[in-house]
N, C-alpha and C. Protein backbone atom coordinates (compact mmCIF):
# COMPACT_ATOMS: atom_id res chain seq x y z
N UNK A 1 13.08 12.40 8.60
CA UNK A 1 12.75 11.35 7.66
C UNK A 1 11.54 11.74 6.78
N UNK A 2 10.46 12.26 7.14
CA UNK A 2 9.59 12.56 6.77
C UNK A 2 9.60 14.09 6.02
N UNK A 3 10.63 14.77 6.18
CA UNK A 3 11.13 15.82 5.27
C UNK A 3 11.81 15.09 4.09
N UNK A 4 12.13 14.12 3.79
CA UNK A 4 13.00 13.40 3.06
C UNK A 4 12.21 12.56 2.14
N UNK A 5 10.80 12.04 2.49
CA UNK A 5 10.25 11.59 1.73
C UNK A 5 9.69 12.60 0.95
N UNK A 6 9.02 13.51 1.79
CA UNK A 6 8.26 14.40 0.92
C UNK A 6 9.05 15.17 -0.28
N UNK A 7 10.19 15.39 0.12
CA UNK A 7 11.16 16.32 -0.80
C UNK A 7 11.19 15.09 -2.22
N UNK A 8 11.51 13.48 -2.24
CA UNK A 8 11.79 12.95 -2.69
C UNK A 8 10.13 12.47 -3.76
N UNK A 9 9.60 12.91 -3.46
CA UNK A 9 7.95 12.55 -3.91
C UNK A 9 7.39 13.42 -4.50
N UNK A 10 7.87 15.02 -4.27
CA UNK A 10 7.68 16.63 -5.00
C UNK A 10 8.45 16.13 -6.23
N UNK A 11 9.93 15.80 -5.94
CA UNK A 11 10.86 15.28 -7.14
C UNK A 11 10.30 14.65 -8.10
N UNK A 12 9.82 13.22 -7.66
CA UNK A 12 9.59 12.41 -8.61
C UNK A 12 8.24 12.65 -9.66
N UNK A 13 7.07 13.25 -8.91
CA UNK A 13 5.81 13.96 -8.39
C UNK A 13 5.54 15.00 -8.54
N UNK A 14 5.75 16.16 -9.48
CA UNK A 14 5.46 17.18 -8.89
C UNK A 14 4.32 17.95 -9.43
N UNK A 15 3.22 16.90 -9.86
CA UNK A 15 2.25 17.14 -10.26
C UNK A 15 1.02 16.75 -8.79
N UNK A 16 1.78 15.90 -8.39
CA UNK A 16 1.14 15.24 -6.98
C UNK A 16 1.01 16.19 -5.64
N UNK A 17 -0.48 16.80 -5.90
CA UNK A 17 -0.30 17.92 -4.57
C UNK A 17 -0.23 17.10 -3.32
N UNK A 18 0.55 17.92 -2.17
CA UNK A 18 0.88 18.09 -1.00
C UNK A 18 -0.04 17.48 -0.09
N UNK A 19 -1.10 18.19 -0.73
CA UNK A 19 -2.46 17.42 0.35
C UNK A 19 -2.89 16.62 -0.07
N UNK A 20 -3.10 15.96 -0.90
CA UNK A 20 -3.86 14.86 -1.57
C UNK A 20 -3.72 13.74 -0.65
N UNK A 21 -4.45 13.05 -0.71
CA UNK A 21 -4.36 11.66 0.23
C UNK A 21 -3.56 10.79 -0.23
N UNK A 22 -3.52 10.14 -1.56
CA UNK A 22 -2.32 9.38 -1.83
C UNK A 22 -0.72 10.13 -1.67
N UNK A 23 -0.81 11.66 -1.62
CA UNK A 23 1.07 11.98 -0.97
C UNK A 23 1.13 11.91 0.47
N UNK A 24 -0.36 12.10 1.10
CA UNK A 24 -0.23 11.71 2.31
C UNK A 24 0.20 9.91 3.04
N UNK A 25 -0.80 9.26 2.23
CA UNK A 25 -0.45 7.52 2.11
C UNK A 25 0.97 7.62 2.28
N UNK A 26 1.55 7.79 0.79
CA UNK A 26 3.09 7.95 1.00
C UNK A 26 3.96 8.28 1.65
N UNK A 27 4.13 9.11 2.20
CA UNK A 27 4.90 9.80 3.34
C UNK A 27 4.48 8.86 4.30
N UNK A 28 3.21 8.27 4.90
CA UNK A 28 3.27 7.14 5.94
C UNK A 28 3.68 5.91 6.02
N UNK A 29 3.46 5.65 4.17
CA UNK A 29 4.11 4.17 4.14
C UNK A 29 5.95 4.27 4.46
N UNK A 30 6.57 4.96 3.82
CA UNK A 30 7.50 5.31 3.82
C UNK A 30 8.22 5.85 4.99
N UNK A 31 7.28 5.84 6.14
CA UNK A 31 7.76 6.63 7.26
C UNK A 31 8.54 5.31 8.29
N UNK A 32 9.58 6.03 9.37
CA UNK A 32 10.13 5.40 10.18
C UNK A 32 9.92 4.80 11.03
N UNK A 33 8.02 4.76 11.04
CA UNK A 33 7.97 4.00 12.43
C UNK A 33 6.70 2.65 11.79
N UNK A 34 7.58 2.24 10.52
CA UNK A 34 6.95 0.93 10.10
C UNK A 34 7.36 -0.31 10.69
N UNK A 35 7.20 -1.32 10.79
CA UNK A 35 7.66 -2.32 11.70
C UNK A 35 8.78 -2.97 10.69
N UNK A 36 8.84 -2.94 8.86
CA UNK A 36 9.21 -3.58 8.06
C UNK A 36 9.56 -2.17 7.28
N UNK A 37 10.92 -1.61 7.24
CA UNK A 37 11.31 -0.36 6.54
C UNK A 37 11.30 -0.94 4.98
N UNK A 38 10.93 0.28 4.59
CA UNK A 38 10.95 0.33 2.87
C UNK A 38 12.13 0.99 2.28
N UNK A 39 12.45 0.64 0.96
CA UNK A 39 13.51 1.37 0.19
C UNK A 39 12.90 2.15 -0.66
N UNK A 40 13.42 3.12 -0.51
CA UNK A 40 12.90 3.81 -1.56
C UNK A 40 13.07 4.22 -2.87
N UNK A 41 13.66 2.87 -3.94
CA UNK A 41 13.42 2.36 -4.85
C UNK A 41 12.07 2.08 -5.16
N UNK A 42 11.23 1.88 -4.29
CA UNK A 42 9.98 1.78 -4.43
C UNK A 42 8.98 2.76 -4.60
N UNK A 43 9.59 4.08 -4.05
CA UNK A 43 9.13 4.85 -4.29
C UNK A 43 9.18 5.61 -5.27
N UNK A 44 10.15 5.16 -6.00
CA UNK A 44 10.70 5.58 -7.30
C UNK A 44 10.01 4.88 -8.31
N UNK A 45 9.85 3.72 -8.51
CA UNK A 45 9.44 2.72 -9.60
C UNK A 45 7.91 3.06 -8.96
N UNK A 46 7.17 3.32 -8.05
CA UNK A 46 5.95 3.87 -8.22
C UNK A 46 5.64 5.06 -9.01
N UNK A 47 5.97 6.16 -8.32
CA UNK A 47 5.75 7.36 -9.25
C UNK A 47 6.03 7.35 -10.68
N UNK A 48 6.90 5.86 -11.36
CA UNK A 48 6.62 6.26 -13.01
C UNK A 48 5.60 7.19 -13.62
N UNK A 49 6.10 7.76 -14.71
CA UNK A 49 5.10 7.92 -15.61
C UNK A 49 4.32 7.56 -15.97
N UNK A 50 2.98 8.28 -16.52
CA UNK A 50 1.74 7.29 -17.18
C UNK A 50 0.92 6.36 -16.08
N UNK A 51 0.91 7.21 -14.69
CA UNK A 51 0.26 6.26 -13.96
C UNK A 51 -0.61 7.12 -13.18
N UNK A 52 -1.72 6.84 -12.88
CA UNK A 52 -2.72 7.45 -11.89
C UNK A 52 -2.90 6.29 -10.47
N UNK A 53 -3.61 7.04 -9.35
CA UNK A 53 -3.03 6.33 -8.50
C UNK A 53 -4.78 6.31 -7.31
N UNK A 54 -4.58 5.34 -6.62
CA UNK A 54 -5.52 5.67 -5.88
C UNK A 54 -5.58 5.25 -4.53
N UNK A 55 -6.37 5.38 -3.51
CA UNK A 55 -5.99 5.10 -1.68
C UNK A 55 -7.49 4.18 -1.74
N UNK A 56 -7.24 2.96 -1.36
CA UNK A 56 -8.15 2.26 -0.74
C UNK A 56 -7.94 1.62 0.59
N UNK A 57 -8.88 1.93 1.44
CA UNK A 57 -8.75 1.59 2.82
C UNK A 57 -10.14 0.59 3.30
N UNK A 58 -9.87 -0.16 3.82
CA UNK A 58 -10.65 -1.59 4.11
C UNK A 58 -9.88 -2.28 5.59
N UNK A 59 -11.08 -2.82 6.35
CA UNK A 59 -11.21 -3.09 7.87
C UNK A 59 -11.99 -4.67 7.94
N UNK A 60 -11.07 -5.40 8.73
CA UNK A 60 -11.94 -6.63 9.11
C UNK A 60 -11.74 -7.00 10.58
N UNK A 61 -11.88 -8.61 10.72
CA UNK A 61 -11.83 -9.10 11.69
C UNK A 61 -10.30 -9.58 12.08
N UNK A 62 -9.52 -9.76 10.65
CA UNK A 62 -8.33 -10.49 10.65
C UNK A 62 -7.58 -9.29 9.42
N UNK A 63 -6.24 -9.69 9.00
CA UNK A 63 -5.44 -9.16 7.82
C UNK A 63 -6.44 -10.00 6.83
N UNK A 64 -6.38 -11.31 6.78
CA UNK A 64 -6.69 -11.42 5.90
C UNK A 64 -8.26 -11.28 5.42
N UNK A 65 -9.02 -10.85 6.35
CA UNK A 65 -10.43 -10.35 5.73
C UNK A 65 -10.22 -9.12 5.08
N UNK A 66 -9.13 -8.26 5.34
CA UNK A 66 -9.30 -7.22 4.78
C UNK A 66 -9.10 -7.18 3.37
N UNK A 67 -7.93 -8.74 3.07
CA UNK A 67 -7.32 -8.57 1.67
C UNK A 67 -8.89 -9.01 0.77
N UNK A 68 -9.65 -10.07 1.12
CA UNK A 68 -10.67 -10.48 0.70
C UNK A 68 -11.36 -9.16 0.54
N UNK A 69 -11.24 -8.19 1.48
CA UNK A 69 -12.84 -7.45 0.90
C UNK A 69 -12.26 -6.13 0.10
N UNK A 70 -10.68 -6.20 0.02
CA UNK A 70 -9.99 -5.70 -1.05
C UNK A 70 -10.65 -5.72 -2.71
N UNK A 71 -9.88 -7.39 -2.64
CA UNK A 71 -10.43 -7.45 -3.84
C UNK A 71 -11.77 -8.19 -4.32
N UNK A 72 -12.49 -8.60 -3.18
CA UNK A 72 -14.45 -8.71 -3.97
C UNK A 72 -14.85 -7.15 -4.05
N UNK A 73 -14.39 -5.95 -3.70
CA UNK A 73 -15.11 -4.82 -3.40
C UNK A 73 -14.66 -3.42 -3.79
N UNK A 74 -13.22 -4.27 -4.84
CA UNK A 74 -12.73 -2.75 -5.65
C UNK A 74 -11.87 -3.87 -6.92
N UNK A 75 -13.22 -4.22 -7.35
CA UNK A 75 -12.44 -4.58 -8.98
C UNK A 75 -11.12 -4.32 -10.06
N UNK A 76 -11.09 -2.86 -9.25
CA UNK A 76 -9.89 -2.51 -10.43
C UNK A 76 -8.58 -2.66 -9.70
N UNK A 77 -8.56 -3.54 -8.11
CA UNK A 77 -7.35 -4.07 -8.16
C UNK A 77 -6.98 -5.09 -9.06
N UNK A 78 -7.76 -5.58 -10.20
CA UNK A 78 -7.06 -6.37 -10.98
C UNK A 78 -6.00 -5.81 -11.99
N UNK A 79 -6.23 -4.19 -12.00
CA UNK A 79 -5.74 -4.06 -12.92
C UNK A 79 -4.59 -3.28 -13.17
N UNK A 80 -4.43 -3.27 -10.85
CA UNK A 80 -2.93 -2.15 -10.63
C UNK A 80 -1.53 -2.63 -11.46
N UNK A 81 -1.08 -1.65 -11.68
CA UNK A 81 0.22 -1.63 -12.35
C UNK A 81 1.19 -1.62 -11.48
N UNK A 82 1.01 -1.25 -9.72
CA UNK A 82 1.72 -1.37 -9.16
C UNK A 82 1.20 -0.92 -7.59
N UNK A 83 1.38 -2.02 -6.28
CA UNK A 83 1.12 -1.53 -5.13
C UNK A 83 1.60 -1.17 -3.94
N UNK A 84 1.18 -0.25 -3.35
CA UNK A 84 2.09 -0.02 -1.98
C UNK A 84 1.19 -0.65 -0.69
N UNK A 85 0.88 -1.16 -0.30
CA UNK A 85 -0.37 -1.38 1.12
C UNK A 85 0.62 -1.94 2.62
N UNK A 86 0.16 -1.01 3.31
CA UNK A 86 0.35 -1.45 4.68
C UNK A 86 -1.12 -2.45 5.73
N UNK A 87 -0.70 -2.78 6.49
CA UNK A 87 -1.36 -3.22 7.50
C UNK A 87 -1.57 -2.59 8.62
N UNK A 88 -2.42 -2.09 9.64
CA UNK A 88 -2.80 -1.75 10.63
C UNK A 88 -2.40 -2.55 11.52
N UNK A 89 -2.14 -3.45 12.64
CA UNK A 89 -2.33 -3.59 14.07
C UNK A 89 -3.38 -3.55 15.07
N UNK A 90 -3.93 -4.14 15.03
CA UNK A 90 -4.72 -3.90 16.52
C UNK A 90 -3.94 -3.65 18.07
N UNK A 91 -3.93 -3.59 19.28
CA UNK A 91 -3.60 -2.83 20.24
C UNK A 91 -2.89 -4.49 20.73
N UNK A 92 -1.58 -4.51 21.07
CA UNK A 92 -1.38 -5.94 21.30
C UNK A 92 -0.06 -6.29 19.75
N UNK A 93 0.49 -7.31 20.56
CA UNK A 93 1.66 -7.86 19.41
C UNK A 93 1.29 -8.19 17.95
N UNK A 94 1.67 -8.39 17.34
CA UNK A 94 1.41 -8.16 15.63
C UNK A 94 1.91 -9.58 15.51
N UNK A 95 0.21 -10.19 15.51
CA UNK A 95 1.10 -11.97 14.68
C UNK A 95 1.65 -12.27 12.99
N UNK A 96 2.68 -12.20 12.94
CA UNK A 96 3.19 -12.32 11.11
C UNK A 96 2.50 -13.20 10.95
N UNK A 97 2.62 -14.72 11.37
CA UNK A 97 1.87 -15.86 10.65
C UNK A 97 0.95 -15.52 9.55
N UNK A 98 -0.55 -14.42 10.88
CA UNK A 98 -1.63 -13.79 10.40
C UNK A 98 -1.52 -12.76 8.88
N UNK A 99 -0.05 -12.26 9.08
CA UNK A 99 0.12 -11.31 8.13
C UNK A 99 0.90 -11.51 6.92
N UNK A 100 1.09 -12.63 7.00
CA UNK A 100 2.13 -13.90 6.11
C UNK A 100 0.73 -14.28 5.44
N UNK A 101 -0.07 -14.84 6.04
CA UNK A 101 -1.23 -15.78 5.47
C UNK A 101 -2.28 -14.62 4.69
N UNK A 102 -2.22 -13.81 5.13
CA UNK A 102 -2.83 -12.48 4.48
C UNK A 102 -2.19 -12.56 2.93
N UNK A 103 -0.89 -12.36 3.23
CA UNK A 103 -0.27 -11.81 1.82
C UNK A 103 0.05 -13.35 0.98
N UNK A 104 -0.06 -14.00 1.49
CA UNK A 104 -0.23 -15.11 0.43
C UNK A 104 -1.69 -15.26 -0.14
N UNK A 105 -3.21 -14.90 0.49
CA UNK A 105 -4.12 -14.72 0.28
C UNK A 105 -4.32 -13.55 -1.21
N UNK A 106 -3.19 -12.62 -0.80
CA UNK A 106 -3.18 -11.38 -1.80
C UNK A 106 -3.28 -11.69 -3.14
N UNK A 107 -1.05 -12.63 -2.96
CA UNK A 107 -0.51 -13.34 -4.19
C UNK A 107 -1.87 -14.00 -5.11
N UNK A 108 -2.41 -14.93 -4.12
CA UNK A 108 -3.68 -16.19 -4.69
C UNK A 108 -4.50 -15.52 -5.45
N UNK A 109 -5.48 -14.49 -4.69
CA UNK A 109 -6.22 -13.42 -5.30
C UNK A 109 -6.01 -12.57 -6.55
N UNK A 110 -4.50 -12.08 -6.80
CA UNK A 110 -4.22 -10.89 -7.74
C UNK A 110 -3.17 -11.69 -8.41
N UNK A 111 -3.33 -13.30 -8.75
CA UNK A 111 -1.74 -13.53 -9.62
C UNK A 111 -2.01 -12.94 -11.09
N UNK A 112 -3.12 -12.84 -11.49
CA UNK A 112 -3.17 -12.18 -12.84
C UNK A 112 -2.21 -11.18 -13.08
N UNK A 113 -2.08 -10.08 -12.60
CA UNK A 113 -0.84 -8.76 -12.84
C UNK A 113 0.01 -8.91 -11.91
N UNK A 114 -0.12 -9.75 -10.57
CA UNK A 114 1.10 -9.43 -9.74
C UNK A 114 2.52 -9.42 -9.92
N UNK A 115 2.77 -10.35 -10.62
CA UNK A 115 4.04 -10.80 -11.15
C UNK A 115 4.60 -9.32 -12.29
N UNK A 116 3.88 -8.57 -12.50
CA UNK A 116 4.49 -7.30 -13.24
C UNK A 116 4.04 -6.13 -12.38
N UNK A 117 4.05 -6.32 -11.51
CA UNK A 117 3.75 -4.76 -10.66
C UNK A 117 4.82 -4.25 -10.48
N UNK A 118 4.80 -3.53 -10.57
CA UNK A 118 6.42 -2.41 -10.27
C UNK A 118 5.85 -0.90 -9.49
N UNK A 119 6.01 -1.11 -7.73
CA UNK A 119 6.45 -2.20 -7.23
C UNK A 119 5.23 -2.75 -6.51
N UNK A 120 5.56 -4.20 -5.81
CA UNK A 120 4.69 -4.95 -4.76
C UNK A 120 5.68 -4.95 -3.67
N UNK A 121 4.99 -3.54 -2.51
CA UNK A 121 5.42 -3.86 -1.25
C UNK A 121 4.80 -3.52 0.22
N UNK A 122 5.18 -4.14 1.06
CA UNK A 122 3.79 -3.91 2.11
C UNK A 122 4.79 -3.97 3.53
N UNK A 123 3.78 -3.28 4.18
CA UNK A 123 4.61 -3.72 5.59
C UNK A 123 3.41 -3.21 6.82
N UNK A 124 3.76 -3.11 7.80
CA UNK A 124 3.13 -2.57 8.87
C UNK A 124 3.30 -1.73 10.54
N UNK A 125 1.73 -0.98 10.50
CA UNK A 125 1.80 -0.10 12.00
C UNK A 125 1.48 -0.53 12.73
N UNK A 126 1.55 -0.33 13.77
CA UNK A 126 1.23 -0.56 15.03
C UNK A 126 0.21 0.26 15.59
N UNK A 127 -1.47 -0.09 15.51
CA UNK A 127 -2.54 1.32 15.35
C UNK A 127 -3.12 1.65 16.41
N UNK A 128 -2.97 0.83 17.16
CA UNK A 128 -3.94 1.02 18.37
C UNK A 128 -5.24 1.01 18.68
N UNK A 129 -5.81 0.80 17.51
CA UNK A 129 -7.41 0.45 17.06
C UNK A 129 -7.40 -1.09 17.65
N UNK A 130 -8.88 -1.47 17.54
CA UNK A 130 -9.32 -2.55 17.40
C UNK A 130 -9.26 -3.24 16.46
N UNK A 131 -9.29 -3.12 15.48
CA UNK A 131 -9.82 -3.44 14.11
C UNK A 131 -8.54 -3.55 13.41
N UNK A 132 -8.50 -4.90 12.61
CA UNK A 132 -7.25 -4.82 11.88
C UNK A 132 -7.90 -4.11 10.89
N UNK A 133 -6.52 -3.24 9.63
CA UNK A 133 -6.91 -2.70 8.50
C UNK A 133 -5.73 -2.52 7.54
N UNK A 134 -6.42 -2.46 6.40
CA UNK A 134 -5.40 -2.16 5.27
C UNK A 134 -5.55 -1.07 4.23
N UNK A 135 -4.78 -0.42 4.37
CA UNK A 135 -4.70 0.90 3.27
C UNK A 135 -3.67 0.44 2.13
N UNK A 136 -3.92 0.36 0.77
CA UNK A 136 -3.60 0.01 -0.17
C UNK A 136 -3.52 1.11 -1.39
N UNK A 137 -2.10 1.79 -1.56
CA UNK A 137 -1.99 2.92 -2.74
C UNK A 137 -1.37 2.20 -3.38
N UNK A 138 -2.44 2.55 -4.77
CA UNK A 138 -2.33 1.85 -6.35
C UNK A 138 -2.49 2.03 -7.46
N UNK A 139 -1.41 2.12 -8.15
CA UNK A 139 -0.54 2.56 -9.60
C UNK A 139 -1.88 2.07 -10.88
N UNK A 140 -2.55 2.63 -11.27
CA UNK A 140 -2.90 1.93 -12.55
C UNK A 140 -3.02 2.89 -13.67
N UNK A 141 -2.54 1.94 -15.07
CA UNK A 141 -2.20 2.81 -16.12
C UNK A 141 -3.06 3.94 -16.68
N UNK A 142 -2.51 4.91 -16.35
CA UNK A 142 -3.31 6.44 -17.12
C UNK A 142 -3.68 6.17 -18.36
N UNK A 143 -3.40 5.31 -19.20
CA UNK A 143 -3.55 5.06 -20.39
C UNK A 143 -4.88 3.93 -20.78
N UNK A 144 -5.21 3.46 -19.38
CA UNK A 144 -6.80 2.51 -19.60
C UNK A 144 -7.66 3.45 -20.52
C-alpha cells in the first residue's frame, strides 16, 4: 500500500522530494492503518498545481485543543487552499464524539475558505502516546 502511494505522489509530484516531510505526512495519511480510509481522489485534487504545501503538528489535552491551537497559532490556516489532517489517539479507545466535536470546532473556526478547499479530509491513528495530536498538511496558493 505504501509502495502505491508513494508511486502515486512521485506521479502527481514529482517535484516533491522523497524525504521531505510533507511526502512523508502523505504516505501516512494515506496509509492502511488509518481508522477512517482515504480515497485517493484526495490525493489527487491536493497535489494540484500552483500550490505549496506545509506540515503543522500541534498537541493538547483533547482533539479539540489541538484544533484551537491550530488556528490561534498558525494564521495562515486561514488561507489553505486545501487540507489533509489526521488525529493522533492516545493509548485507549478513540472517542468520535471527542473527534466529531473537534471537527465541527475546525468547520466554526476556518468557515472563511473551508467551503472551497479542495480537498477537506481527516481521519485517524491510533498513537500510543499520551497526548492527543494533530498533524495538519496544507495546500496554499503559490501564487500569494
Amino acid at each position: 500500500m505504501a509502495e502505491e502511494i508513494k508511486s502515486l505522489i512521485k506521479k502527481l509530484s514529482p517535484l516533491l522530494e522523497e524525504d521531505s516531510e510533507v511526502f512523508r505526512e502523505l504516505v501516512t495519511f494515506f496509509s492502511g492503518t488509518a481508522k477512517i480510509s482515504m480515497h485517493r481522489d484526495d490525493l489527487c485534487k491536493f497535489l494540484q498545481d500552483n500550490r505549496t504545501f506545509e506540515v503543522v503538528r500541534v498537541s493538547g489535552k483533547s482533539y479539540k485543543d489541538c484544533v484551537y491551537e491550530l488556528v490561534d497559532n498558525y494564521p495562515e490556516m486561514m488561507d489553505a487552499i486545501g487540507m489533509l489532517r489526521y488525529y493522533k489517539a492516545p493509548t485507549g479507545n478513540i472517542k468520535w464524539e471527542e473527534v466529531e466535536a473537534a471537527e465541527i470546532a475546525m468547520g466554526n473556526e476556518l468557515t472563511m475558505n473551508a467551503y472551497g478547499w479542495a480537498p477537506d479530509a481527516w481521519t485517524i491513528f491510533e498513537s500510543g502516546e499520551s497526548e492527543h495530536s494533530l498533524v495538519a498538511i496544507v495546500a496554499l496558493d503559490s501564487l500569494l
